[in-house]
C-alpha atoms as a PDB file:
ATOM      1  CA  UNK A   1      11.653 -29.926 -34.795  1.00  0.00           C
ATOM      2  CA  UNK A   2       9.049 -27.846 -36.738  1.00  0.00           C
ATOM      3  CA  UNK A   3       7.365 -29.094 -39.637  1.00  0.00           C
ATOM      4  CA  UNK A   4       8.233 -27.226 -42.752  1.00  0.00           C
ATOM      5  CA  UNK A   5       5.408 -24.483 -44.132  1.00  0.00           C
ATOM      6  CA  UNK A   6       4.327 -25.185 -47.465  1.00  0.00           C
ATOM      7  CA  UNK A   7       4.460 -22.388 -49.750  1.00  0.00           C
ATOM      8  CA  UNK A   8       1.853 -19.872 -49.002  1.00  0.00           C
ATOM      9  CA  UNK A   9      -0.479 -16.847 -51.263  1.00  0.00           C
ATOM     10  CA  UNK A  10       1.050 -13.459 -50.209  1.00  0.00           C
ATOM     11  CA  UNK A  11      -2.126 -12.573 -50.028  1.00  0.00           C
ATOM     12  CA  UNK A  12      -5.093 -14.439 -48.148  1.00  0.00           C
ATOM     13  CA  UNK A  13      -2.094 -16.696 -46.645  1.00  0.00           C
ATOM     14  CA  UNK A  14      -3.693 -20.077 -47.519  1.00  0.00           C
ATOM     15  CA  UNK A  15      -0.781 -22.784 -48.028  1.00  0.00           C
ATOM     16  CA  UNK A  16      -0.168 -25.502 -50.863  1.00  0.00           C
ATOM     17  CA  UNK A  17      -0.869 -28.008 -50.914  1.00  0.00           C
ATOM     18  CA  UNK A  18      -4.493 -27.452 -49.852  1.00  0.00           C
ATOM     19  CA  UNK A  19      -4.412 -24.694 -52.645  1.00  0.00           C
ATOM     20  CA  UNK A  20      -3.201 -24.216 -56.127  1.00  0.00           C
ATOM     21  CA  UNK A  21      -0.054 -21.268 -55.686  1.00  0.00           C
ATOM     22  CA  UNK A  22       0.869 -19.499 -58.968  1.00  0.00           C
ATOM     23  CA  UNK A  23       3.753 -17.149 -59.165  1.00  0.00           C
ATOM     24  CA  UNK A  24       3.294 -13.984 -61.260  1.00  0.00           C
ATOM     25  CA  UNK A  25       5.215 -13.903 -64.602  1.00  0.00           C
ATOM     26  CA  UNK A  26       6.119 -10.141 -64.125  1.00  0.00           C
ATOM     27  CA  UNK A  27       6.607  -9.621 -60.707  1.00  0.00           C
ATOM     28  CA  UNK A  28       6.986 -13.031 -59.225  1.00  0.00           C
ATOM     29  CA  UNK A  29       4.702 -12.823 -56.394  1.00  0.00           C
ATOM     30  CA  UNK A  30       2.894 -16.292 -55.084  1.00  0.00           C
ATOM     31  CA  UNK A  31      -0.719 -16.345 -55.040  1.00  0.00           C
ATOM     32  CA  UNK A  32      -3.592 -18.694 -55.088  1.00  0.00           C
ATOM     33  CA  UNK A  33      -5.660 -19.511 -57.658  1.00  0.00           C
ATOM     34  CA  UNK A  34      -8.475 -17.620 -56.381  1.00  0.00           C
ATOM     35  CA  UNK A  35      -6.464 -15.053 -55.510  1.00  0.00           C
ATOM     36  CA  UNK A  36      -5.046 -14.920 -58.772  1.00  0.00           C
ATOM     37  CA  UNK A  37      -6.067 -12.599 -61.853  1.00  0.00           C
ATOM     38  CA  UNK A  38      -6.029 -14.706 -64.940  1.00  0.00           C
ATOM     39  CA  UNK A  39      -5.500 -12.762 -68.273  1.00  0.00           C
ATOM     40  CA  UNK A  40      -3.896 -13.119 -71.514  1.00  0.00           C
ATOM     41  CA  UNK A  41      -3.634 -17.256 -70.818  1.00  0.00           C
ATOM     42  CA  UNK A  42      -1.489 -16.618 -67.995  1.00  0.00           C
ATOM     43  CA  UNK A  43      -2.220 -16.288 -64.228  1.00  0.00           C
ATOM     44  CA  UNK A  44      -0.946 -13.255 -62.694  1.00  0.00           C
ATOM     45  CA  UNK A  45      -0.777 -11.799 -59.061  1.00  0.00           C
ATOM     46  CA  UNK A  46      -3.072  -8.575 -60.210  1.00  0.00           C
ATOM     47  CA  UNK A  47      -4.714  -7.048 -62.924  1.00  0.00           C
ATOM     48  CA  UNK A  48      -1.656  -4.313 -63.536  1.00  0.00           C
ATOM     49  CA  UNK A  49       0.694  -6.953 -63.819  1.00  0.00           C
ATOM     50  CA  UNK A  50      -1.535  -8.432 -66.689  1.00  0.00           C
ATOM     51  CA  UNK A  51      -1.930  -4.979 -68.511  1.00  0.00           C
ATOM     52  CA  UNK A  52       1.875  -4.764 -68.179  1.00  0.00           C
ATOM     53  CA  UNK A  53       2.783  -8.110 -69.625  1.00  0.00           C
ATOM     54  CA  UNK A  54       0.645  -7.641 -72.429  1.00  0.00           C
ATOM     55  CA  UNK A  55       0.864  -3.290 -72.879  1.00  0.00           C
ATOM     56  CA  UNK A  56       4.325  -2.808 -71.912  1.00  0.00           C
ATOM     57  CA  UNK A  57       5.704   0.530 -70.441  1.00  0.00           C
ATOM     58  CA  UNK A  58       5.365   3.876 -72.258  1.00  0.00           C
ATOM     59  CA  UNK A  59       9.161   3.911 -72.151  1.00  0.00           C
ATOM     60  CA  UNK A  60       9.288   1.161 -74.775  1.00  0.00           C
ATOM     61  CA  UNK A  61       7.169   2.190 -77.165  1.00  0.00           C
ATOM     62  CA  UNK A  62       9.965   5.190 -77.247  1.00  0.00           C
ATOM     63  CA  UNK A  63      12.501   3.234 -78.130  1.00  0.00           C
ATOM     64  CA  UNK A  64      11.316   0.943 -80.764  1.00  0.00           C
ATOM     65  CA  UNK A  65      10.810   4.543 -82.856  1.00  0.00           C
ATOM     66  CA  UNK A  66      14.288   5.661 -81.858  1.00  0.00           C
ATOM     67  CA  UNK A  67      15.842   2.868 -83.767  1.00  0.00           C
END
């Protein structure tokens, strides 16, 4: 029977537990730490996912003046 893989960064492939593996807040991709892109206090899986988090979509800034 194979061994179970450990969960593993979508992008360089390297598997916990030998690395740290954070899942982005927005998007919910698994990376590795140093794959990672750490803004805002939070560790996301790329810098557009940070300015998205914290920015928002142009949409919403439309509807917060609508109401």
């Amino acid at each position: 029977m194979p061994e179970p893989r450990g969960i593993e960064c979508s992008r360089c492939g390297r598997r916990a537990p030998t690395v740290v593996i954070n899942t982005c807040p927005m998007c919910f991709t698994v990376v590795c730490q140093k794959c990672a892109h750490f803004a805002y206090g939070r560790t996301f899986c790329s810098s557009r996912c940070a300015e998205y988090f914290f920015h928002g979509d142009a949409d919403d800034e439309n509807d917060l003046s609508e109401s």
